[in-house]
C-alpha atoms as a PDB file:
ATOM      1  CA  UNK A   1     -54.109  55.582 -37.808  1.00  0.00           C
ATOM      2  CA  UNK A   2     -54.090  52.706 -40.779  1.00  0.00           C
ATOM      3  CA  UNK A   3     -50.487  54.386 -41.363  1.00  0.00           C
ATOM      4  CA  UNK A   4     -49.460  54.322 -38.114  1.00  0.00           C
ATOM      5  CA  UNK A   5     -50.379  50.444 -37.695  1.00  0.00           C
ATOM      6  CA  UNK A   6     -48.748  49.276 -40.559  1.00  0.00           C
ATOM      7  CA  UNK A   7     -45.730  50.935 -39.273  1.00  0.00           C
ATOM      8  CA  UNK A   8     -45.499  49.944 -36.161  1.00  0.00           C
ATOM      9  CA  UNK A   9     -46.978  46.527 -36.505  1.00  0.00           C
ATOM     10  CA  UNK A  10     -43.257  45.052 -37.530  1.00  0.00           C
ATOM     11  CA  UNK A  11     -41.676  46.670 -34.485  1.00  0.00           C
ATOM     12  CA  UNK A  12     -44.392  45.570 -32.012  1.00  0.00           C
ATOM     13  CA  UNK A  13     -43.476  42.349 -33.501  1.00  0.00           C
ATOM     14  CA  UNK A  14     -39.661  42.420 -33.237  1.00  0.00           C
ATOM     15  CA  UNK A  15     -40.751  44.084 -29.495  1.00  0.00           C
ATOM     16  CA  UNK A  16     -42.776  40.757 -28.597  1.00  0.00           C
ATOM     17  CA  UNK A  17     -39.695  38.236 -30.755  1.00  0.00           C
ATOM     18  CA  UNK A  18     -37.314  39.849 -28.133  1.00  0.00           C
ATOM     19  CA  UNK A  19     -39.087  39.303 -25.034  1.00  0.00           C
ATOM     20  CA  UNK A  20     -40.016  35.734 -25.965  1.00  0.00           C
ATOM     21  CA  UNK A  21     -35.951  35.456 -26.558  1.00  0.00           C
ATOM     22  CA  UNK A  22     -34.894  36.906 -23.518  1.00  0.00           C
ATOM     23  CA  UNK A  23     -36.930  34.257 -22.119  1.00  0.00           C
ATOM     24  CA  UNK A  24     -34.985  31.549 -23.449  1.00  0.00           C
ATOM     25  CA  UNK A  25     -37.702  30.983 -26.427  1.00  0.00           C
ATOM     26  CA  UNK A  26     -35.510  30.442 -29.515  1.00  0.00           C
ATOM     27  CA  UNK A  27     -37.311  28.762 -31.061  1.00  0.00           C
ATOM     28  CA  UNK A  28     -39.319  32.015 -32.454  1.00  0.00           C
ATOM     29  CA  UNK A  29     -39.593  33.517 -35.676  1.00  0.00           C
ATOM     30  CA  UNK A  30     -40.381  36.088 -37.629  1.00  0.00           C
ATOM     31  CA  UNK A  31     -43.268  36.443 -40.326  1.00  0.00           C
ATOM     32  CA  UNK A  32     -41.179  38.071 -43.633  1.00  0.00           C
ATOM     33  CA  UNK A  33     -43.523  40.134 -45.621  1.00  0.00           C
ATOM     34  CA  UNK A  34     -43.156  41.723 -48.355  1.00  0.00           C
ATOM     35  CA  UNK A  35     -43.415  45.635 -48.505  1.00  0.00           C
ATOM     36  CA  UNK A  36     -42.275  46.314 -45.062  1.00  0.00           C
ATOM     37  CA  UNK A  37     -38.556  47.770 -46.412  1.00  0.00           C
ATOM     38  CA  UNK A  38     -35.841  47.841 -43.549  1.00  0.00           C
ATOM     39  CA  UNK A  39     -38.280  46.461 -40.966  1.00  0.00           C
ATOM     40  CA  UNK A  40     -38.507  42.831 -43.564  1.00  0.00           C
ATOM     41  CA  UNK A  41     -34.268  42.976 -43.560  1.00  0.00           C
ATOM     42  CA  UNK A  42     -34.443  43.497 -39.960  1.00  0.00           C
ATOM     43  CA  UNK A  43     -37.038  40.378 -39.186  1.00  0.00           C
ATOM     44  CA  UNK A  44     -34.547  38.141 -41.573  1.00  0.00           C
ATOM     45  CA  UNK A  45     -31.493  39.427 -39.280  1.00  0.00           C
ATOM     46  CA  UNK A  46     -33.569  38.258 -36.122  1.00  0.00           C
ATOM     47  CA  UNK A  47     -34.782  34.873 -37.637  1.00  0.00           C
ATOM     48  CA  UNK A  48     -31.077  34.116 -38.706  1.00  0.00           C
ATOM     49  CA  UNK A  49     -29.546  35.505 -35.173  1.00  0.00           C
ATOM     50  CA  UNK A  50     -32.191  33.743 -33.237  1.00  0.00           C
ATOM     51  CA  UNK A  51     -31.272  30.354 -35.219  1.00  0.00           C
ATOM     52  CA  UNK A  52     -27.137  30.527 -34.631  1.00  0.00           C
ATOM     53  CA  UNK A  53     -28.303  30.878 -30.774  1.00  0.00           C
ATOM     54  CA  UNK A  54     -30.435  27.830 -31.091  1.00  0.00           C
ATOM     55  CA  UNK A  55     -27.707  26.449 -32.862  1.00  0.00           C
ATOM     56  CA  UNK A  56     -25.086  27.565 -30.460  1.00  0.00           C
ATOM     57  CA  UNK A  57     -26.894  26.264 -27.089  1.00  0.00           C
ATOM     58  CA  UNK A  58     -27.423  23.266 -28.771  1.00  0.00           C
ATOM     59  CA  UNK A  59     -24.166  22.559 -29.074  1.00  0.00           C
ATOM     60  CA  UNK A  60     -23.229  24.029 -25.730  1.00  0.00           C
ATOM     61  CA  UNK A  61     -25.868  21.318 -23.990  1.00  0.00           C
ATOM     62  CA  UNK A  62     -24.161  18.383 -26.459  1.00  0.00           C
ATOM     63  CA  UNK A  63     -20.860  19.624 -25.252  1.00  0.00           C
ATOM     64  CA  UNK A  64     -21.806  19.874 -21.664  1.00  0.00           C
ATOM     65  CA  UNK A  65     -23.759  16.748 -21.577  1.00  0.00           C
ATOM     66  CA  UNK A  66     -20.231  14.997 -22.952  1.00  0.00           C
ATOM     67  CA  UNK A  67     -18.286  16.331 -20.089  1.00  0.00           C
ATOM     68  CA  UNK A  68     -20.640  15.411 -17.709  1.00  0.00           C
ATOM     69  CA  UNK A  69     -20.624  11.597 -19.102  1.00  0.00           C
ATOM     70  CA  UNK A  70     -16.523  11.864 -18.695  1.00  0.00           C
ATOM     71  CA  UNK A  71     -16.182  13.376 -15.351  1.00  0.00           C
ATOM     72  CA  UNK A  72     -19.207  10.432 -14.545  1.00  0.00           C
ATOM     73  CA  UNK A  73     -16.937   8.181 -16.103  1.00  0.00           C
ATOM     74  CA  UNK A  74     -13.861   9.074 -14.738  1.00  0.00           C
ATOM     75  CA  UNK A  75     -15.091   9.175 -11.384  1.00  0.00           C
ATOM     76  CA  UNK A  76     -16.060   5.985 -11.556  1.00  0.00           C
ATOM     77  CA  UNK A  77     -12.914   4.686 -13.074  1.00  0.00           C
ATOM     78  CA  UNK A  78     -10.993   6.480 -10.217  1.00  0.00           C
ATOM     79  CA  UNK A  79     -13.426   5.449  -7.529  1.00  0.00           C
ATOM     80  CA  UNK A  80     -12.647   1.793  -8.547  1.00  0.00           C
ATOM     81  CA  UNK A  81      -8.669   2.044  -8.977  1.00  0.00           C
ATOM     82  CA  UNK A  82      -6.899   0.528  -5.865  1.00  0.00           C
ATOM     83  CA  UNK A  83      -4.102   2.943  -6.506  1.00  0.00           C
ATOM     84  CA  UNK A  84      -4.263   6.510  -5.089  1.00  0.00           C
ATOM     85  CA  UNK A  85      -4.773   9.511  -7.257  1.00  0.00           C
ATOM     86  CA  UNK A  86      -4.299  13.191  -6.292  1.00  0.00           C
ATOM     87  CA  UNK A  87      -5.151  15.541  -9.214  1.00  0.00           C
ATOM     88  CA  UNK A  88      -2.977  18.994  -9.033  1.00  0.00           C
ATOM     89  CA  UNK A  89      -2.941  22.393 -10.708  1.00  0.00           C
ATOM     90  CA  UNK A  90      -0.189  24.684 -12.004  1.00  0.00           C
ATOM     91  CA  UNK A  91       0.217  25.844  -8.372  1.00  0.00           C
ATOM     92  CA  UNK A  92       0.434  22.500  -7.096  1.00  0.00           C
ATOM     93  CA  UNK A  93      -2.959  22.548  -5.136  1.00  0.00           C
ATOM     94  CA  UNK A  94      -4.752  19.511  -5.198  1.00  0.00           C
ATOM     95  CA  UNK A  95      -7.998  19.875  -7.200  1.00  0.00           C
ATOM     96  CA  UNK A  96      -9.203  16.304  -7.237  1.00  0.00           C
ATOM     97  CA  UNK A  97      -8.546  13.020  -4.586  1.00  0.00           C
ATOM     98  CA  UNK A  98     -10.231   9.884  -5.321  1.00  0.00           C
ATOM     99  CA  UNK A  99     -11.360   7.106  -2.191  1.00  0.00           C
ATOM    100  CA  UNK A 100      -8.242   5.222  -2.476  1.00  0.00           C
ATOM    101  CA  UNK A 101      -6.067   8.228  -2.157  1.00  0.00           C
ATOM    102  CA  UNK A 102      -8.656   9.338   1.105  1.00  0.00           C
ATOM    103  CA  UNK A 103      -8.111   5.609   2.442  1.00  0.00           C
ATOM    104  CA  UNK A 104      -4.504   5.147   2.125  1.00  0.00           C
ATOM    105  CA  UNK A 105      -3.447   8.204   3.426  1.00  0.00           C
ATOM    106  CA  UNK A 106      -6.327   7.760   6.364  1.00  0.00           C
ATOM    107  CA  UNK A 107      -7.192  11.687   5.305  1.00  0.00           C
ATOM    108  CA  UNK A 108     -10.973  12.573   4.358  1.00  0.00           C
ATOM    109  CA  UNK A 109     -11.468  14.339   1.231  1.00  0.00           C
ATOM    110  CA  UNK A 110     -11.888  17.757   2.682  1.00  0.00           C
ATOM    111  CA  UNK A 111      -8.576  17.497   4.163  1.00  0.00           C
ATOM    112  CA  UNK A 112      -6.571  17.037   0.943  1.00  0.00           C
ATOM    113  CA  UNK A 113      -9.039  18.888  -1.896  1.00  0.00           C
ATOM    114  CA  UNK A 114      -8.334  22.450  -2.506  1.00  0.00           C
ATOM    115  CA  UNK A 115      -5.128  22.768  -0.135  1.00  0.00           C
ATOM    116  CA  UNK A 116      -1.655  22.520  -1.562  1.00  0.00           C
ATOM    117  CA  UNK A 117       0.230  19.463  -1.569  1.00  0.00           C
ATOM    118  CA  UNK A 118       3.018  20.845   0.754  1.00  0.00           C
ATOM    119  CA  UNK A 119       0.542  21.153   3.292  1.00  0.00           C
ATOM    120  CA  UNK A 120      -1.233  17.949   3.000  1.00  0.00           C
ATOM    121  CA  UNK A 121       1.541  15.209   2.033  1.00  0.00           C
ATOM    122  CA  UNK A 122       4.952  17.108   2.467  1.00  0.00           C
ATOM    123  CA  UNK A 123       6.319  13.867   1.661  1.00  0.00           C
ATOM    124  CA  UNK A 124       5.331  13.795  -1.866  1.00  0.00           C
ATOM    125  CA  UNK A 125       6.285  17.533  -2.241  1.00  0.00           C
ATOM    126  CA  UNK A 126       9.406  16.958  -1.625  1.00  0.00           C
ATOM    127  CA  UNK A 127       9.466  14.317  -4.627  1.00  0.00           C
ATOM    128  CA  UNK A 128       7.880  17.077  -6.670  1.00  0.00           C
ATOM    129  CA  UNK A 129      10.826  19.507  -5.809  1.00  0.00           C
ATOM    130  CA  UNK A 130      13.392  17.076  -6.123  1.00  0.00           C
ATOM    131  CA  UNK A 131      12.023  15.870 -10.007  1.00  0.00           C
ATOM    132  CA  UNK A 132      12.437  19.873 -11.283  1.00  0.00           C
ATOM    133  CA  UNK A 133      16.484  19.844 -10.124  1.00  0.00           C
ATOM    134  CA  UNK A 134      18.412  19.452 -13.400  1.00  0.00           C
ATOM    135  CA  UNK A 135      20.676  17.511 -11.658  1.00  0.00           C
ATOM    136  CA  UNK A 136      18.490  15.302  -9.761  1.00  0.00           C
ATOM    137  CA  UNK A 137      18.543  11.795 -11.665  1.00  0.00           C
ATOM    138  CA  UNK A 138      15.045  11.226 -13.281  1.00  0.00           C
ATOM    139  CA  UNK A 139      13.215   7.946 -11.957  1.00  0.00           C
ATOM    140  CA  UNK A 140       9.555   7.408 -12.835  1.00  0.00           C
ATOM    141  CA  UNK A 141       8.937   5.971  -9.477  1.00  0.00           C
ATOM    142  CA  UNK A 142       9.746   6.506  -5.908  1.00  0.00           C
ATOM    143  CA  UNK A 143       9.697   5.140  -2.625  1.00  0.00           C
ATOM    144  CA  UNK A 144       8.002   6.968  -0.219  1.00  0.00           C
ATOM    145  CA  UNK A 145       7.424   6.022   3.942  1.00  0.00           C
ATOM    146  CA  UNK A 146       4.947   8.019   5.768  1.00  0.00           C
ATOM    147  CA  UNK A 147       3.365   6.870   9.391  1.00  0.00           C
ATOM    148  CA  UNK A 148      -0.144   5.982   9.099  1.00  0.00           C
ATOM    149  CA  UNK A 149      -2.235   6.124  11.753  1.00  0.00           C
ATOM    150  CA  UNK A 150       0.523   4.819  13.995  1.00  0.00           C
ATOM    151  CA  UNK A 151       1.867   2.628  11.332  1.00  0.00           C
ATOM    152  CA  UNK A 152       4.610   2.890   9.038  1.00  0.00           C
ATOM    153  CA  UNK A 153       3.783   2.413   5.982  1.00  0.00           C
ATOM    154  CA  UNK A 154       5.941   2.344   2.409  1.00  0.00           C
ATOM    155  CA  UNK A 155       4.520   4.255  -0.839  1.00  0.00           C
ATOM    156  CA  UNK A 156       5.261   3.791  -4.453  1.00  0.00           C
ATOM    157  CA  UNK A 157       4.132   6.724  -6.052  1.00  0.00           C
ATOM    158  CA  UNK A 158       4.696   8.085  -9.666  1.00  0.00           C
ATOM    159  CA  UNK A 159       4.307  11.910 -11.076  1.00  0.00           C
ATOM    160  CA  UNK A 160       2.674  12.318 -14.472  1.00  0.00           C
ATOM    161  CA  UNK A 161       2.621  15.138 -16.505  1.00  0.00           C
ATOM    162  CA  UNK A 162       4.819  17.248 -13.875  1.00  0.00           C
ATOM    163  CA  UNK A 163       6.960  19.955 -16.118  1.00  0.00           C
ATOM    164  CA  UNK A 164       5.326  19.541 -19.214  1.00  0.00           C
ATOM    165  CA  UNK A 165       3.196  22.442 -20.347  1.00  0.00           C
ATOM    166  CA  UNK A 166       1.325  24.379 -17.713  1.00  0.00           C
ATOM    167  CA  UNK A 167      -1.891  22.192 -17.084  1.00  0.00           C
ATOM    168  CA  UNK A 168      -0.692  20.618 -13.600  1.00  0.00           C
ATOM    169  CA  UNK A 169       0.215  16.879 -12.797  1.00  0.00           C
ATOM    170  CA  UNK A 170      -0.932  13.871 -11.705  1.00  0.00           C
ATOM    171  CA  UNK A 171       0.210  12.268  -8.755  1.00  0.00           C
ATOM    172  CA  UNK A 172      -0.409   8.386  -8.368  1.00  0.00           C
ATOM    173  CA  UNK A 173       0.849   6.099  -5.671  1.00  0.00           C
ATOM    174  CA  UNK A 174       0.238   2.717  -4.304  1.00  0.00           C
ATOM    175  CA  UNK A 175       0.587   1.079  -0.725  1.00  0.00           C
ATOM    176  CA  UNK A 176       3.186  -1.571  -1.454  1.00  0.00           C
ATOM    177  CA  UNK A 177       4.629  -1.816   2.785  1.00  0.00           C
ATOM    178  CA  UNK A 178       2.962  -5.955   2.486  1.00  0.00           C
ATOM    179  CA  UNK A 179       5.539  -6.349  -1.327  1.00  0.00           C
ATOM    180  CA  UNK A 180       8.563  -4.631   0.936  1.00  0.00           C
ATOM    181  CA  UNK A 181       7.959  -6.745   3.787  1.00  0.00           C
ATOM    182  CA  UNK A 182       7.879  -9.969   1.246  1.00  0.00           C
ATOM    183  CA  UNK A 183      11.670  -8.898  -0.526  1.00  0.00           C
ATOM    184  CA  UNK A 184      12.829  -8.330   3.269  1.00  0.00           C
ATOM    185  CA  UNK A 185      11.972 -11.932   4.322  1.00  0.00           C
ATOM    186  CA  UNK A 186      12.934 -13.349   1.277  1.00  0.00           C
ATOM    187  CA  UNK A 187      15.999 -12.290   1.607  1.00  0.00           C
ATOM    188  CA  UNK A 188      16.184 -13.296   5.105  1.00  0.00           C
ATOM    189  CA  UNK A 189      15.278 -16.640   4.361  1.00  0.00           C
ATOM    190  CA  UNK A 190      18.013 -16.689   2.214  1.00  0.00           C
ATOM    191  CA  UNK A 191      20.625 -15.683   4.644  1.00  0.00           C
ATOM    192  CA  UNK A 192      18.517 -17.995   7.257  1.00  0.00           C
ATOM    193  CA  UNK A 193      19.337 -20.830   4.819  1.00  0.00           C
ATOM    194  CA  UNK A 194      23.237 -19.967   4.226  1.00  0.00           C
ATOM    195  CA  UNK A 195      23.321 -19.477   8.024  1.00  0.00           C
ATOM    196  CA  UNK A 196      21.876 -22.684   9.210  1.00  0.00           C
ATOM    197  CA  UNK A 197      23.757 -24.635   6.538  1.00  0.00           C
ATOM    198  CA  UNK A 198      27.564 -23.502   8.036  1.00  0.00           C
ATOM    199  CA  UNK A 199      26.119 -24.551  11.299  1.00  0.00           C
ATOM    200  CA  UNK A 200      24.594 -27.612  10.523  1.00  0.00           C
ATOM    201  CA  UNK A 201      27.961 -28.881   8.745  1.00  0.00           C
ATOM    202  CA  UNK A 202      30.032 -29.424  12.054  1.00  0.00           C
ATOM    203  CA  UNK A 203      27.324 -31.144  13.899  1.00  0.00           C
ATOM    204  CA  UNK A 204      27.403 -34.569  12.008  1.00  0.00           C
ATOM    205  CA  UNK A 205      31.036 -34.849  12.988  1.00  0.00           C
ATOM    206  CA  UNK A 206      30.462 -33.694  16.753  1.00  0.00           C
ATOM    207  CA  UNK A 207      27.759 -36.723  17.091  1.00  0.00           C
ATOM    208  CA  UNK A 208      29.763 -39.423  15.762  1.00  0.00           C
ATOM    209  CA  UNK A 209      32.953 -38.353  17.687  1.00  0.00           C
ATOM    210  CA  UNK A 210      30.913 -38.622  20.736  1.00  0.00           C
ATOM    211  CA  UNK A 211      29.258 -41.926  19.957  1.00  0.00           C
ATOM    212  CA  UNK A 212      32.804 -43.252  18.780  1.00  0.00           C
ATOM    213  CA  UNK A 213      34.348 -42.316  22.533  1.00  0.00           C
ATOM    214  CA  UNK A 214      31.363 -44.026  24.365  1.00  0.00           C
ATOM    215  CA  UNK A 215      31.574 -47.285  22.071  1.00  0.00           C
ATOM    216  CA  UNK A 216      35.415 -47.224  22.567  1.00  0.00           C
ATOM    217  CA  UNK A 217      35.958 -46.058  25.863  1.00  0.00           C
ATOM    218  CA  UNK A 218      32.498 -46.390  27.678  1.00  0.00           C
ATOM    219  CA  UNK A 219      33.682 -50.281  28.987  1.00  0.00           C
ATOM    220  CA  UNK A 220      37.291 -48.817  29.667  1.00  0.00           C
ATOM    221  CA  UNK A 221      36.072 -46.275  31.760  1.00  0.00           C
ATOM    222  CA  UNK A 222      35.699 -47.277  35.591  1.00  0.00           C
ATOM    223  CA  UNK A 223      35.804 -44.251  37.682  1.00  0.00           C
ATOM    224  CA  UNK A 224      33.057 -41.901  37.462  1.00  0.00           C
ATOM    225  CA  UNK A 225      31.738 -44.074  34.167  1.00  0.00           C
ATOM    226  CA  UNK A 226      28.022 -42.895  34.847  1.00  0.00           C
ATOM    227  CA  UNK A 227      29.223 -39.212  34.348  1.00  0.00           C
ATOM    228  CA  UNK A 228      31.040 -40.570  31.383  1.00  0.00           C
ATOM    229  CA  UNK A 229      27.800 -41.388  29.999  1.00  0.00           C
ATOM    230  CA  UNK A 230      25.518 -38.448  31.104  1.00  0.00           C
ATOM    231  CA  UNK A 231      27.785 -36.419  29.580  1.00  0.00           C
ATOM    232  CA  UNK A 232      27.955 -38.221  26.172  1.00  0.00           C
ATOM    233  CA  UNK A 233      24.149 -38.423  26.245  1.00  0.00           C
ATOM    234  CA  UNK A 234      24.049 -34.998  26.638  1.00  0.00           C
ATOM    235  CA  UNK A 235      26.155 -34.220  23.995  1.00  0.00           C
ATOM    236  CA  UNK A 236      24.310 -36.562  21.492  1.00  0.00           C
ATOM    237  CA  UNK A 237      21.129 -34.682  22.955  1.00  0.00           C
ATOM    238  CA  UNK A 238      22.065 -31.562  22.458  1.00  0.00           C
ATOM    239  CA  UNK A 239      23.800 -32.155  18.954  1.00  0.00           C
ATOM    240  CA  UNK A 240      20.139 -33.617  17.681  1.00  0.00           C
ATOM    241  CA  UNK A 241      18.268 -30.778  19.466  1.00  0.00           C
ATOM    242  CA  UNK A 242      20.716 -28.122  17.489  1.00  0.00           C
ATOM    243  CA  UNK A 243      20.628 -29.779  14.692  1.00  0.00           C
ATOM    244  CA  UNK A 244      16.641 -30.183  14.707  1.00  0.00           C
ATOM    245  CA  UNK A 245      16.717 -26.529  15.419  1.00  0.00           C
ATOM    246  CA  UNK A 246      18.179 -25.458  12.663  1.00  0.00           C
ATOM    247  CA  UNK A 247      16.239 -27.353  10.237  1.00  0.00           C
ATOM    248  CA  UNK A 248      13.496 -25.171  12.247  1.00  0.00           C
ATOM    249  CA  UNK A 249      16.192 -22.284  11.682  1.00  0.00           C
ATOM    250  CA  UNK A 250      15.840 -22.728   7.985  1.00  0.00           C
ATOM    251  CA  UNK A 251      12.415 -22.529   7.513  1.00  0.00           C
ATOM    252  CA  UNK A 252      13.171 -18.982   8.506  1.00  0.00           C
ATOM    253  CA  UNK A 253      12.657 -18.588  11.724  1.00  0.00           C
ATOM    254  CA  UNK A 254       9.615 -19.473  12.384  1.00  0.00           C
ATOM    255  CA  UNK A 255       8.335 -20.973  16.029  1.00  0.00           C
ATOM    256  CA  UNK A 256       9.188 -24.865  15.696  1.00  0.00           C
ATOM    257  CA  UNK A 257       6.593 -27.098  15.674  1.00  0.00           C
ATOM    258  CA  UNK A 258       6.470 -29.199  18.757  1.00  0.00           C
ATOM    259  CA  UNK A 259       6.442 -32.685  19.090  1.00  0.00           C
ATOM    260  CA  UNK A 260       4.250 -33.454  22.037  1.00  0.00           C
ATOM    261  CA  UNK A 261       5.279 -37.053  24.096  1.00  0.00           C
ATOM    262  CA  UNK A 262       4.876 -37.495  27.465  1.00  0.00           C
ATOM    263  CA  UNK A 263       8.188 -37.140  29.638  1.00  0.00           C
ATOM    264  CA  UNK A 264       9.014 -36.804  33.422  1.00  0.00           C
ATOM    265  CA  UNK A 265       9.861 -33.192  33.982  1.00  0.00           C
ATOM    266  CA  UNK A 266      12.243 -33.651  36.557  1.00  0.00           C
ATOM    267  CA  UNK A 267      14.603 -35.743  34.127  1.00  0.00           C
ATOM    268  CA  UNK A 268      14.107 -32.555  31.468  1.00  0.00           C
ATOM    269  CA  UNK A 269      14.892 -30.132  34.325  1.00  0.00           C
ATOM    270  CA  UNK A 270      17.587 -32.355  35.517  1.00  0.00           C
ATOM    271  CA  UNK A 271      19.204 -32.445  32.109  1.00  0.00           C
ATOM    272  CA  UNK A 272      18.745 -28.868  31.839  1.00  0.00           C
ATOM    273  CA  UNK A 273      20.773 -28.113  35.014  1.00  0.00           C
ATOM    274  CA  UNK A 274      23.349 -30.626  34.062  1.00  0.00           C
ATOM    275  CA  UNK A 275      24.242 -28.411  31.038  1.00  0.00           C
ATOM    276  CA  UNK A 276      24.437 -25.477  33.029  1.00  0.00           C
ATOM    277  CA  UNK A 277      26.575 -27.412  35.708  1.00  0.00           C
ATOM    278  CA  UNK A 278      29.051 -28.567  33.290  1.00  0.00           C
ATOM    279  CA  UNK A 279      29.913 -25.006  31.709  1.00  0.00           C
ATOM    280  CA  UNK A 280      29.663 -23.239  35.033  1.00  0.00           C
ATOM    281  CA  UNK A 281      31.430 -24.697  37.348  1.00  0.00           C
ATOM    282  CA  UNK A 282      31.400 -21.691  40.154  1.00  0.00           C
ATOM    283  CA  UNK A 283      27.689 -21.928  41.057  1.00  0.00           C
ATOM    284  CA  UNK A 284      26.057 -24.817  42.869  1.00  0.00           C
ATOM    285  CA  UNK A 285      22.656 -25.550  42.058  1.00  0.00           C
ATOM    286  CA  UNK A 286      20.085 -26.581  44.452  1.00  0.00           C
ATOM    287  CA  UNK A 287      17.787 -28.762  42.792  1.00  0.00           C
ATOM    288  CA  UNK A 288      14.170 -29.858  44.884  1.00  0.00           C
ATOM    289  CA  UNK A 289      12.369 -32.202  42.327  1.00  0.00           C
ATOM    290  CA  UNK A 290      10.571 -34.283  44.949  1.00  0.00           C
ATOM    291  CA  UNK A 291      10.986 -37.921  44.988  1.00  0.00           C
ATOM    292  CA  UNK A 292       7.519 -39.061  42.225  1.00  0.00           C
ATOM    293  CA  UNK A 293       7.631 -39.149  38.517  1.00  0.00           C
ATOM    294  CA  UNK A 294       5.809 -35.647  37.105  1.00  0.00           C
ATOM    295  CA  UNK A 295       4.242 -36.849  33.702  1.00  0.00           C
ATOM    296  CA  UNK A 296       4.143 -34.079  31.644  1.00  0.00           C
ATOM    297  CA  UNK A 297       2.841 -34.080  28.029  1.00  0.00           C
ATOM    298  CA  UNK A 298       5.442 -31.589  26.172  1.00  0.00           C
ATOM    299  CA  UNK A 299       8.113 -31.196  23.741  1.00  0.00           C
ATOM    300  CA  UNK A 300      10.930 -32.049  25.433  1.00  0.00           C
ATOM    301  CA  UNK A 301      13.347 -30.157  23.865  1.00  0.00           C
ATOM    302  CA  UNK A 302      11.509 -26.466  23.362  1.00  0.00           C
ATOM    303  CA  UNK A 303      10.756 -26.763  27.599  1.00  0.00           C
ATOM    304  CA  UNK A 304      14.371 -27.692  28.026  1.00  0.00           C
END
């Protein structure tokens, strides 16, 4: 029985070590005593197996603990970037879509995560298929319009890392439809400006050629001499209401600002059918303006 004991006292031991392992205990050791033969070697093994485990997990938890900080920090670096971000794999699915991407493309995250990119965006497929044509002229950006929501909107979006190894690609893109609209009216208020500026030129010469004939000829003139004057008037009129127009006109278009005085609307409604009168000679107008003044506070020329 003492035999017996001392034999089997190592392996009862090495029996308990194992358990207490399989546990997750590595932090357990062996007592190394002399005399025992194989079973001592055998308790050394275990000590120095049980410590590269230790050694191991710890740097499995480091490692994993690192990672975990990154993906913290990247999702916080991606949650705060106005630009969208779609993360895809060798198969083009999309594996990661941060807030901005979900926002700008009015999509929640369930929609574009784990499905491929031809099915969520086709648009931005299609700039992933035209980038791997050798022929196809490489451009780091493109211009991309989709309709969101109702609304058409224009993309800039750039592919990263598309082609190169096998890892996947990064797709990034940013809504720049308010930048388009600005180069679109900037360059209408350039031709606005070239525009108004031919017109304006012959106007100056139209006003004094009319003011010249009623100086010269308005004491001449003895038949009909009041239409003589209504009608210069209403060419000096309408040469300062052009000509205040496009001043308006360059300023691109915009609504111009009136200039409110108070007038009798039956002389601007008068005036108004006089124009029409004098081009059109092969309609009569009927005009019922009853016989009291209308004050009216307006700009005269934007009711006209």
């Amino acid at each position: 029985l003492w035999f017996a004991g001392r034999l089997v006292a190592p392996i009862r031991r090495l029996i308990g070590a194992a358990q207490q392992v399989a546990k997750g205990d590595l932090k357990v050791e062996l007592p190394i005593r002399r005399g025992e033969g194989d079973l001592r070697r055998l308790s050394m093994n275990f000590n120095h197996m049980t410590q590269q485990l230790q050694r191991q997990r710890s740097d499995l938890v480091t490692a994993n603990t690192q990672l975990t900080e990154r993906r913290r920090l990247m999702e916080a670096v991606l949650s705060g970037v106005s630009a969208g971000v779609l993360g895809l794999d060798r198969n083009l699915r999309i594996t990661l879509a941060n807030r901005s991407a979900e926002k700008l493309l009015g999509r929640d995250g369930s929609e574009l995560a784990g499905r491929p990119l031809a099915e969520a965006v086709p648009e931005f497929a299609g700039l992933l298929e035209e980038s791997e044509d050798p022929n196809a002229k490489s451009r780091p950006q493109h211009q991309v319009t989709l309709v969101i929501a109702g609304e058409e909107r224009n993309f800039s979006v750039r592919i990263t890392g598309h082609g190169e190894d096998d890892y996947g690609s990064v797709l990034t893109f940013d809504d720049v439809t308010e930048l388009v609209s600005a180069q679109r009216t900037s360059a209408w208020a350039d031709v606005a400006r070239r525009i108004a500026h031919e017109i304006k030129n012959p106007l100056t010469p139209i006003q004094l050629s009319a003011e010249r004939l009623r100086r010269k000829y308005g004491k001449v003139i003895t038949e009909d001499r009041d239409v003589f004057e209504l009608c210069t008037d209403t060419i000096i009129r309408q040469v300062g209401d052009v000509t205040r127009m496009v001043d308006e006109f360059s300023a691109f278009a915009r609504m111009p600002k009136p200039q409110m005085e108070d007038h009798d609307i039956r002389d601007v409604v008068r005036a108004s059918v006089l124009d029409r009168q004098m081009s059109i000679h092969d309609i009569a107008f009927d005009k019922k303006l009853g016989n009291e003044p209308i004050i009216v506070s307006c700009d005269r020329r934007l009711i006209s």
